[in-house]
C-alpha atoms as a PDB file:
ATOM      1  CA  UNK A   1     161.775 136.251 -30.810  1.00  0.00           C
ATOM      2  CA  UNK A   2     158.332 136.377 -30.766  1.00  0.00           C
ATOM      3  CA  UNK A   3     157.727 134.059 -28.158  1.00  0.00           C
ATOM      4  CA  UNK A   4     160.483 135.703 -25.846  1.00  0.00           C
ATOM      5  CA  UNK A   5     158.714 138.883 -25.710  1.00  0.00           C
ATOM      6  CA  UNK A   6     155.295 137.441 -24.606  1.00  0.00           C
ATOM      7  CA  UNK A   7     156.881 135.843 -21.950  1.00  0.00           C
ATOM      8  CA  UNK A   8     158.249 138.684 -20.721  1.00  0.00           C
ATOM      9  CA  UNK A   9     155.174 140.863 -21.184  1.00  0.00           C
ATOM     10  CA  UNK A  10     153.984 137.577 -18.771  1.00  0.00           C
ATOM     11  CA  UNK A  11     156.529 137.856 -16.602  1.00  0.00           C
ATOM     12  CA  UNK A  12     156.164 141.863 -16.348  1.00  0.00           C
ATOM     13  CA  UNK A  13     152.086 141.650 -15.579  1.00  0.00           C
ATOM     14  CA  UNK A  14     152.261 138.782 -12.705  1.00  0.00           C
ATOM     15  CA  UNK A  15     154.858 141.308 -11.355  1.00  0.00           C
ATOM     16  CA  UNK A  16     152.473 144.194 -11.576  1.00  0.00           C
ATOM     17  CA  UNK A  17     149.762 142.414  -9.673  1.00  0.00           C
ATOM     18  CA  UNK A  18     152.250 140.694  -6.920  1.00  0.00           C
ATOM     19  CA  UNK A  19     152.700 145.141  -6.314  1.00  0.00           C
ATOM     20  CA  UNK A  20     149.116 146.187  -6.191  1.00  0.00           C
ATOM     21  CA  UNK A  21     148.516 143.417  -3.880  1.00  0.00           C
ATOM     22  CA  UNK A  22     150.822 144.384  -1.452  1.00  0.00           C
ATOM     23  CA  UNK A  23     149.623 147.886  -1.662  1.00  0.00           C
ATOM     24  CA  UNK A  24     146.374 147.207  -0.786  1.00  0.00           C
ATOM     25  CA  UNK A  25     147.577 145.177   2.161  1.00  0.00           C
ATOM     26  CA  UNK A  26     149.623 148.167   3.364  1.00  0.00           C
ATOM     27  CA  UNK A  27     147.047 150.342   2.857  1.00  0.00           C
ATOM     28  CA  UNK A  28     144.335 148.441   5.284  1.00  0.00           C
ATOM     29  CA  UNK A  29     142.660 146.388   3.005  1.00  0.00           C
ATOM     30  CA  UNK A  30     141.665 142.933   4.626  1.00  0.00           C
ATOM     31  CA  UNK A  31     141.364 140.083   2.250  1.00  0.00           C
ATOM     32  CA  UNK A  32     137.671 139.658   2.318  1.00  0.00           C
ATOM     33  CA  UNK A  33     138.165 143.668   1.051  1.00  0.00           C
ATOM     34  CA  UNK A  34     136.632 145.623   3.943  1.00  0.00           C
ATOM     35  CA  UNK A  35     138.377 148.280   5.075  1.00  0.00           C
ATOM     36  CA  UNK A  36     140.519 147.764   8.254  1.00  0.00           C
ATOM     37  CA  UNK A  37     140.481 151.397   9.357  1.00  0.00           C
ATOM     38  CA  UNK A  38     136.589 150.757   9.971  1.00  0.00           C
ATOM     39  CA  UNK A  39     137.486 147.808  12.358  1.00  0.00           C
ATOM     40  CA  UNK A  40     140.071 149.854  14.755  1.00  0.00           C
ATOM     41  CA  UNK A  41     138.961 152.232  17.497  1.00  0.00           C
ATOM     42  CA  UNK A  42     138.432 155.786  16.279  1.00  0.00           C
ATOM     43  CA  UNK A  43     140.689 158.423  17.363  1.00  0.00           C
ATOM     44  CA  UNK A  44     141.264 159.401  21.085  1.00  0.00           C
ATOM     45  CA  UNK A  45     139.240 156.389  22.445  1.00  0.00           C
ATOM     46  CA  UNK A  46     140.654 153.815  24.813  1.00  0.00           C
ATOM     47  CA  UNK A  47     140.240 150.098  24.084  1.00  0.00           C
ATOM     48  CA  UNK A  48     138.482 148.299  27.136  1.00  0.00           C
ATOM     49  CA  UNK A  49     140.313 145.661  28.852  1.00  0.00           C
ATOM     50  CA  UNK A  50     139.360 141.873  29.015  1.00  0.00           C
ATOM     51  CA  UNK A  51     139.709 140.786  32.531  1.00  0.00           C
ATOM     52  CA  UNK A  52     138.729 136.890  33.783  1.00  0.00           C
ATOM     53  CA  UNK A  53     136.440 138.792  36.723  1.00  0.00           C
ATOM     54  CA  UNK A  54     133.291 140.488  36.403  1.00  0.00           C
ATOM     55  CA  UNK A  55     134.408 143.617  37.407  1.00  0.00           C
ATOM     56  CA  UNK A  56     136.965 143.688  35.327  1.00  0.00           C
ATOM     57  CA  UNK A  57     139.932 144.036  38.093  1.00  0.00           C
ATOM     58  CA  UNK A  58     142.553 141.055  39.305  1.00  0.00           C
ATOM     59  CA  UNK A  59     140.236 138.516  42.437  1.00  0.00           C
ATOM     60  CA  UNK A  60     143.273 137.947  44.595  1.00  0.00           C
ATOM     61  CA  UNK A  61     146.791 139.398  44.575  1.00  0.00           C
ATOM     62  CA  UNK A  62     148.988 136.445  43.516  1.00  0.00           C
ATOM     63  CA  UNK A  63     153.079 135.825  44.068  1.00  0.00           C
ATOM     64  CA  UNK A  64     155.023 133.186  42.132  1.00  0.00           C
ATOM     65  CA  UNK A  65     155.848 130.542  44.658  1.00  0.00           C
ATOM     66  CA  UNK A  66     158.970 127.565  44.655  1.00  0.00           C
ATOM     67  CA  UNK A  67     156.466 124.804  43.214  1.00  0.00           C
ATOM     68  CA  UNK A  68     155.411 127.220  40.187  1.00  0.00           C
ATOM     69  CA  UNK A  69     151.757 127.621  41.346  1.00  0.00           C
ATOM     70  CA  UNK A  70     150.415 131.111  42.504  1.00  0.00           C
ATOM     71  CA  UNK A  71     149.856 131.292  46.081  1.00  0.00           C
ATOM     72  CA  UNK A  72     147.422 133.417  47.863  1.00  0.00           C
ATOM     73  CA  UNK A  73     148.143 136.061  50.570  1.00  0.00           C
ATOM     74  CA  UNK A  74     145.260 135.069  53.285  1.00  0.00           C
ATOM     75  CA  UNK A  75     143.575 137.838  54.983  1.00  0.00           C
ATOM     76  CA  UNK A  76     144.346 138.876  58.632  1.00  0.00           C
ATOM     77  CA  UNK A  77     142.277 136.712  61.305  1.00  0.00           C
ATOM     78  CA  UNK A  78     141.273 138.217  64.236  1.00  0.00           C
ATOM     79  CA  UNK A  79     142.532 138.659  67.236  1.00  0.00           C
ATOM     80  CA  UNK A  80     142.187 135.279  69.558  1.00  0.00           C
ATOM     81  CA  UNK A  81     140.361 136.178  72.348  1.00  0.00           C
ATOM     82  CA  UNK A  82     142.201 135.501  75.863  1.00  0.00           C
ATOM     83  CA  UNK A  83     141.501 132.396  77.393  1.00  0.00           C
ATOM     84  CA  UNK A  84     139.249 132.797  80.619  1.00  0.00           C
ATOM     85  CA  UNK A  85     140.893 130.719  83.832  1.00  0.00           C
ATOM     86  CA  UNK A  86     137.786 129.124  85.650  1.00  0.00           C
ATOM     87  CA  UNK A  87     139.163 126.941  88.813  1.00  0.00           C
ATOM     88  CA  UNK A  88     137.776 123.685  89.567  1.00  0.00           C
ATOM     89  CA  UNK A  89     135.707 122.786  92.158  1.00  0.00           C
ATOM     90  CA  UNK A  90     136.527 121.613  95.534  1.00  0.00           C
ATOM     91  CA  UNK A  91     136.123 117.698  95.662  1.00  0.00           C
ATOM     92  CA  UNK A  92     134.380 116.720  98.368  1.00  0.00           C
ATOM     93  CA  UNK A  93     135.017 113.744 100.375  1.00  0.00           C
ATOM     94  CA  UNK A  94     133.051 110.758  99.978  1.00  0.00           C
ATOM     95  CA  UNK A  95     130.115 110.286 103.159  1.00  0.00           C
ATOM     96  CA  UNK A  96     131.041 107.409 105.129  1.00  0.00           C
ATOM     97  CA  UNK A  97     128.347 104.627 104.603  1.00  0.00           C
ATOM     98  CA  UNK A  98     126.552 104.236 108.153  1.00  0.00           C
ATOM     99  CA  UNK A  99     126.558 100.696 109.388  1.00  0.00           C
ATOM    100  CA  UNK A 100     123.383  98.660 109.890  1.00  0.00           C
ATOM    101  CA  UNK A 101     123.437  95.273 112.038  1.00  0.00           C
ATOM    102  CA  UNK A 102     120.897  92.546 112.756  1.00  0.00           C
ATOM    103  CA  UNK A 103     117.258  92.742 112.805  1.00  0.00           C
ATOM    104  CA  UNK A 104     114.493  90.487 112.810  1.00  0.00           C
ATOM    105  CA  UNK A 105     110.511  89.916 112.820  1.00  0.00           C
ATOM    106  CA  UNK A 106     107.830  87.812 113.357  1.00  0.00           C
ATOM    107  CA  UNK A 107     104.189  87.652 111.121  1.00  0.00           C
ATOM    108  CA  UNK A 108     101.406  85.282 111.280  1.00  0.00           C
ATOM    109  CA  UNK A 109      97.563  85.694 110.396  1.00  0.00           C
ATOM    110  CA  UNK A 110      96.381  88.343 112.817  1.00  0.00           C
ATOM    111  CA  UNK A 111      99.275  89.120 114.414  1.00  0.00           C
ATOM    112  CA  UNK A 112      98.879  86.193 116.720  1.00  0.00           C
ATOM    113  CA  UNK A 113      99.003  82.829 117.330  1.00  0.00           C
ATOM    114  CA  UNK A 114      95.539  81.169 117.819  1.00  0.00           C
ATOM    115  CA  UNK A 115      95.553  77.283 118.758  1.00  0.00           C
ATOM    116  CA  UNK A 116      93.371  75.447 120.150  1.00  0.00           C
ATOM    117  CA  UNK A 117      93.804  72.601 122.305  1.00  0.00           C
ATOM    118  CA  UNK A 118      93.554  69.374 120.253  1.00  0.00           C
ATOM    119  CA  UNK A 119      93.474  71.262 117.181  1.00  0.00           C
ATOM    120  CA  UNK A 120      95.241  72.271 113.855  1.00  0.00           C
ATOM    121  CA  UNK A 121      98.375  73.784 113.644  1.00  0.00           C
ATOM    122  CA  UNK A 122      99.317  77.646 112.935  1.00  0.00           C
ATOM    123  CA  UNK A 123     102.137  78.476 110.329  1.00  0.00           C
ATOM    124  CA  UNK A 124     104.242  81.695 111.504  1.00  0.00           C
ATOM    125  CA  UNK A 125     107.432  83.140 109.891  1.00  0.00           C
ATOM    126  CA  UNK A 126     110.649  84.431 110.903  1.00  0.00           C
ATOM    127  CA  UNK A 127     112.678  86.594 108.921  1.00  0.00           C
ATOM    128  CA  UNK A 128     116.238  87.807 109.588  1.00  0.00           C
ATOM    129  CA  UNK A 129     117.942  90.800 108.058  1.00  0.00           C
ATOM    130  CA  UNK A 130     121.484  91.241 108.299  1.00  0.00           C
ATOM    131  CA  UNK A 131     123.092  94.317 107.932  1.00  0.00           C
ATOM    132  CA  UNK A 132     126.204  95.953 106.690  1.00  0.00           C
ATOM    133  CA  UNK A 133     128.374  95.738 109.535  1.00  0.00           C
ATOM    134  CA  UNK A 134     129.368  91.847 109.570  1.00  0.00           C
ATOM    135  CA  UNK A 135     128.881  88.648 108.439  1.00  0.00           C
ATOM    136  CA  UNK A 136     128.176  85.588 110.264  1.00  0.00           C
ATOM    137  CA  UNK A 137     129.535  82.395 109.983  1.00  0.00           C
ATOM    138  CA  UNK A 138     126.636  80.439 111.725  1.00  0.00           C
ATOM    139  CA  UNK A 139     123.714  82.400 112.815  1.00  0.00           C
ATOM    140  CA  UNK A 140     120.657  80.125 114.925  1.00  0.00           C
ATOM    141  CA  UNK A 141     116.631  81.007 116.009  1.00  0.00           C
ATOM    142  CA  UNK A 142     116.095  80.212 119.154  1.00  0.00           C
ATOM    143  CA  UNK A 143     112.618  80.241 120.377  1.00  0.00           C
ATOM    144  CA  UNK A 144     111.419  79.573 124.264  1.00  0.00           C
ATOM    145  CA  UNK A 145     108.771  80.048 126.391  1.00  0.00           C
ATOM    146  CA  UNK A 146     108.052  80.765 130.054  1.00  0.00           C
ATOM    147  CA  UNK A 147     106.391  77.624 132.158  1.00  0.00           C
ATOM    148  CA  UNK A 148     102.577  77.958 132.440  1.00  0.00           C
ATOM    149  CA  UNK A 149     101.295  77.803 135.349  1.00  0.00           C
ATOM    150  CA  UNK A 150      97.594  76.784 135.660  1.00  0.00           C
ATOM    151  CA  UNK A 151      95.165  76.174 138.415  1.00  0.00           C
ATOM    152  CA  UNK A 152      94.043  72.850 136.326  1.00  0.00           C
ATOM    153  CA  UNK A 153      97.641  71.250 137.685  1.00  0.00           C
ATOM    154  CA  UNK A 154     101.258  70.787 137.398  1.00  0.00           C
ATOM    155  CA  UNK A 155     102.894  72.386 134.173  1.00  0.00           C
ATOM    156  CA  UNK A 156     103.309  69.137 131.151  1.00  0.00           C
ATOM    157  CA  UNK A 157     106.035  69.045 129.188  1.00  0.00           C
ATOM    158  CA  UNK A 158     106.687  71.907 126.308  1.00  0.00           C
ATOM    159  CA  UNK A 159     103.488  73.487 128.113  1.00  0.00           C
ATOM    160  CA  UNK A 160     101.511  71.015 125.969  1.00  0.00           C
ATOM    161  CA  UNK A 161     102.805  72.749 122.341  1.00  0.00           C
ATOM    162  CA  UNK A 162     104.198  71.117 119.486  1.00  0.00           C
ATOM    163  CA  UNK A 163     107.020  72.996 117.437  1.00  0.00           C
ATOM    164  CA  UNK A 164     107.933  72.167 113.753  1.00  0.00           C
ATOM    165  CA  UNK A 165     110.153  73.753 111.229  1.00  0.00           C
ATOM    166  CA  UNK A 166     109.610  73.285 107.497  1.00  0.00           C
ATOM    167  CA  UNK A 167     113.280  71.919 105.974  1.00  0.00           C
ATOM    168  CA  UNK A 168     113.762  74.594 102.668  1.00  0.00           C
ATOM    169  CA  UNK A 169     115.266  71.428 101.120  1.00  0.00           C
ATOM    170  CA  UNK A 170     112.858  69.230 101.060  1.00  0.00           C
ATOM    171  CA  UNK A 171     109.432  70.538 101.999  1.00  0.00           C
ATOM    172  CA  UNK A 172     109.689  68.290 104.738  1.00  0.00           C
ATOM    173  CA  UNK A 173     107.478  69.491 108.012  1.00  0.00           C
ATOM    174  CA  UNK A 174     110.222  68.702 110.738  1.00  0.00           C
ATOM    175  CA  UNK A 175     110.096  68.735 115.038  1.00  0.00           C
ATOM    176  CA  UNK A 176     111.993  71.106 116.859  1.00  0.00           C
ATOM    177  CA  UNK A 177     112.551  71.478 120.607  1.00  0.00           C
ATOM    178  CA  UNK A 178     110.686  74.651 122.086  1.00  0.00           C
ATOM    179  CA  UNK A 179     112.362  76.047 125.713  1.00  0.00           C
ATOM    180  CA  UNK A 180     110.369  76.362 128.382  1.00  0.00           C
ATOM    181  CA  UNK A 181     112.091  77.448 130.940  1.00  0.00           C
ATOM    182  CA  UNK A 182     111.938  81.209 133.527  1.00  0.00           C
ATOM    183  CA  UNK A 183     115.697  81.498 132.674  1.00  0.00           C
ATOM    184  CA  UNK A 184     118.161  82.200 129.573  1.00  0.00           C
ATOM    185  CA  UNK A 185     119.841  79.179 128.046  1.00  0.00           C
ATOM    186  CA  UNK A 186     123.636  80.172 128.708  1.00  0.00           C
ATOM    187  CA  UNK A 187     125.450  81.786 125.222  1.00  0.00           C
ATOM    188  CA  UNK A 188     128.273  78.653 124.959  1.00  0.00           C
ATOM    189  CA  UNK A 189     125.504  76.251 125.127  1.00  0.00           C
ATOM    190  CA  UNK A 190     123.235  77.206 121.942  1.00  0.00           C
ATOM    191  CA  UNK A 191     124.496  75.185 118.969  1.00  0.00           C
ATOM    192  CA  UNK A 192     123.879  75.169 115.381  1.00  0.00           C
ATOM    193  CA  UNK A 193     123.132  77.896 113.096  1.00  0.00           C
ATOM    194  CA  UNK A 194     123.745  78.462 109.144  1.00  0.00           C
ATOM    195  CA  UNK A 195     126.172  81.478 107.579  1.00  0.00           C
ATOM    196  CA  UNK A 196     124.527  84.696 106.809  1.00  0.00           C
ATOM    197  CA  UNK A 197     126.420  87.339 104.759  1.00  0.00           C
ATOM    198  CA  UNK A 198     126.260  91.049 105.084  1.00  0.00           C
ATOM    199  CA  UNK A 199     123.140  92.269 103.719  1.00  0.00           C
ATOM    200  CA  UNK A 200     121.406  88.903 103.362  1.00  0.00           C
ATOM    201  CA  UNK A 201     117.682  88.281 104.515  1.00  0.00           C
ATOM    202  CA  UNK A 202     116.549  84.882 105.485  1.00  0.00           C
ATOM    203  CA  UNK A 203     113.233  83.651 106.094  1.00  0.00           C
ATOM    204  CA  UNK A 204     112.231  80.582 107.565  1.00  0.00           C
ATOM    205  CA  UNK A 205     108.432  78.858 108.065  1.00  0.00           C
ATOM    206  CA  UNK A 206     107.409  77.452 111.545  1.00  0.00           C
ATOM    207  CA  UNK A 207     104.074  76.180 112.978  1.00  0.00           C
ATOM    208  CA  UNK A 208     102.919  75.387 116.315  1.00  0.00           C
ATOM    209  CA  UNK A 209     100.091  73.081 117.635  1.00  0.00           C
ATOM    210  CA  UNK A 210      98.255  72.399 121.352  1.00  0.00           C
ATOM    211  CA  UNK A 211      97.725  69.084 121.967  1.00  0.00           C
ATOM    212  CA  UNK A 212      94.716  68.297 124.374  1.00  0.00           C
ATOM    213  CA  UNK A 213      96.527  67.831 127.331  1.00  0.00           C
ATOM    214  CA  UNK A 214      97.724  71.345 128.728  1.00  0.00           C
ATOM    215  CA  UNK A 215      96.362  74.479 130.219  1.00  0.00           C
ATOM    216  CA  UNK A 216      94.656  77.260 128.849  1.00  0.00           C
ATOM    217  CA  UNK A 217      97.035  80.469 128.390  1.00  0.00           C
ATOM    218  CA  UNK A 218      97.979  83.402 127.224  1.00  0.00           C
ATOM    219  CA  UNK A 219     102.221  84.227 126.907  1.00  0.00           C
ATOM    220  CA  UNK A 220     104.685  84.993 124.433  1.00  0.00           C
ATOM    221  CA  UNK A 221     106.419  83.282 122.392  1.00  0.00           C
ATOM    222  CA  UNK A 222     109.978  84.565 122.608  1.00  0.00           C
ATOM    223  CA  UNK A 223     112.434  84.431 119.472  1.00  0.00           C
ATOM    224  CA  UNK A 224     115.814  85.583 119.676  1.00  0.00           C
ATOM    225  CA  UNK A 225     118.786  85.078 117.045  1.00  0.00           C
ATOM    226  CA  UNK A 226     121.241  83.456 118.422  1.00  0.00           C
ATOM    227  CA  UNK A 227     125.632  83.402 117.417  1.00  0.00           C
ATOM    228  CA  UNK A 228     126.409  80.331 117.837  1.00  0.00           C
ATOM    229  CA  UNK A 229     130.372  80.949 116.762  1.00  0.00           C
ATOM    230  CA  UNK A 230     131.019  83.761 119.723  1.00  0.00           C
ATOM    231  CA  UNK A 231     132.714  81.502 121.838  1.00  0.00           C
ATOM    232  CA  UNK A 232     132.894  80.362 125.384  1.00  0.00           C
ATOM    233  CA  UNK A 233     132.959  83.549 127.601  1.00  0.00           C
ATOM    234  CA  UNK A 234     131.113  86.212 125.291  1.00  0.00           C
ATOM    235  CA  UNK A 235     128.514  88.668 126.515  1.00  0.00           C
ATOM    236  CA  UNK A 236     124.543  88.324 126.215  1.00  0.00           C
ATOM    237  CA  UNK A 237     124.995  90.879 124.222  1.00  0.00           C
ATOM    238  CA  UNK A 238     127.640  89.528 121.969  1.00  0.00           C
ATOM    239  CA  UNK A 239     125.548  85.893 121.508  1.00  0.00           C
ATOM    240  CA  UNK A 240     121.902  87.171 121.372  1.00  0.00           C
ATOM    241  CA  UNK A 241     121.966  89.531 118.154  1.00  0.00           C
ATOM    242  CA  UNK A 242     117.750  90.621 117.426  1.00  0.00           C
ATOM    243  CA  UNK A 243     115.126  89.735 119.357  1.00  0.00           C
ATOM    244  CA  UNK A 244     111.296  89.749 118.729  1.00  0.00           C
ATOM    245  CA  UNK A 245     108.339  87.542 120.165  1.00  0.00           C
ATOM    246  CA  UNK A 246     104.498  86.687 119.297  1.00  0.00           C
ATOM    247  CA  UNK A 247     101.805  86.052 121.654  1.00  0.00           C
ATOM    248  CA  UNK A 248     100.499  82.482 122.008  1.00  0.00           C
ATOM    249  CA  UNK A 249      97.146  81.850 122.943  1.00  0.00           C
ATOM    250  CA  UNK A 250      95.474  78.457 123.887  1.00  0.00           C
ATOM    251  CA  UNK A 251      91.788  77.568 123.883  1.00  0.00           C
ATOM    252  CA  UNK A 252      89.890  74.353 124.609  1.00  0.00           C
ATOM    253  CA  UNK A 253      88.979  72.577 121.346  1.00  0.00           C
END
C-alpha cells in the first residue's frame, strides 16, 4: 500500500515538472535560459533584409527558362550604324610593253684599233643585244673592209690584216675571213649564224693583226649583224639587223 502511494507521488512530480517545462518554453525561455523576448526586434522596427548583392537589391532580373536555369534579359544594343557605299575604282588598262629590236657595239682599248705592221695583235669585242620584238633562229657578224689604196702599190690580199675569233668552247684562237671589198656582200649569200632569243646579249672576242707586207692606213672596220635565215629575196633591211664599226689604223713596225 505503501509502496503504491510513493509511486504515485513519483508519478505525480515527473508530471509536475514535464508542465513547468513547457511553460517556460511558451513563455520565451530558450534552453540555455536567456530570455527570447531580448533576442527579437523591439516594437515597431523593421527587420533588414539579407540580399546576395551589396546593395542589398536583386543584380539582374531573371525568368525561369525550358532547361530550368535562369536566363538573363540582355540590355538593348545600339543602333547599327548604316553601312557607307564607297564605289571601286576604275581599273585601268594595262600599258602596252614598247618593243625593242637589235642593237650592237664595238669596244677595244682606246676606242681604236692600233696595229702595227709586223706586230702583235689587238683583242676587240662585239656584243649583240636583242630585244623584245623577236627571236632569231641564226643570227651572224659580219665584218668587212674597204680596199686600201696606197701609193706604195697594188692593194695585197685582206689589205695585209689577219682576223681571228676566239671559239667560247674551247679557248681556241681561230681564223676568220675579213671582206674587203667597195660593195655589200648580197643578203642570200651570208651563211652561218647561231640562235639568239628575245632579250639575250651575246658577246664575242676578236683580234686583228698587220702583217709586214701592206700599206699604211687609216679606215674602218665595218661590223654589221647579219640574218642569215631571211631568205632568198629579202630587203637590206630585213638581212642586215645593227650595224656599228671601229677605226683601224696601221703603222710601220
Amino acid at each position: 500500500m505503501a509502496q503504491g502511494w510513493a509511486g504515485a507521488r513519483l508519478r505525480a512530480g515527473v508530471a509536475a515538472g514535464a508542465v513547468a517545462l513547457t511553460a517556460g518554453l511558451v513563455g520565451g525561455c530558450s534552453p540555455d535560459g536567456k530570455d527570447a523576448a531580448a533576442r527579437s526586434p523591439a516594437p515597431g522596427s523593421t527587420p533588414s533584409a539579407v540580399s546576395g548583392s551589396p546593395s542589398g537589391s536583386p543584380s539582374a532580373s531573371a525568368s525561369p527558362s525550358p532547361s530550368g536555369s535562369p536566363s538573363v534579359t540582355p540590355s538593348p544594343s545600339a543602333t547599327p550604324a548604316t553601312p557607307v557605299r564607297t564605289s571601286a575604282a576604275p581599273t585601268r588598262p594595262a600599258r602596252p610593253v614598247p618593243a625593242t629590236f637589235l642593237s650592237m657595239y664595238a669596244t677595244t682599248a682606246g676606242g681604236r684599233l692600233q696595229v702595227p705592221r709586223g706586230g702583235a695583235a689587238q683583242e676587240f669585242t662585239i656584243t649583240v643585244r636583242n630585244g623584245n620584238a623577236r627571236a632569231y633562229g641564226a643570227l651572224a657578224v659580219a665584218l668587212q673592209m674597204e680596199i686600201a689604196i696606197s701609193s706604195e702599190g697594188p692593194a695585197v690580199p685582206q689589205n695585209g690584216m689577219v682576223l681571228e675569233r676566239r671559239d667560247p668552247a674551247t679557248g681556241v684562237w681561230r681564223a676568220l675571213e675579213l671582206r674587203v671589198a667597195n660593195d655589200a656582200l648580197p643578203p642570200s649569200l651570208h651563211k652561218g649564224g647561231a640562235p639568239l632569243a628575245k632579250d639575250a646579249v651575246r658577246t664575242e672576242r676578236y683580234r686583228i693583226r698587220a702583217t709586214k707586207s701592206g700599206p699604211v692606213v687609216s679606215m674602218p672596220l665595218m661590223i654589221t649583224a647579219v640574218d642569215t635565215t631571211a631568205g632568198k629575196g629579202a630587203s637590206y633591211d630585213r638581212v642586215f639587223e645593227a650595224r656599228t664599226s671601229l677605226t683601224v689604223s696601221t703603222r710601220q713596225g
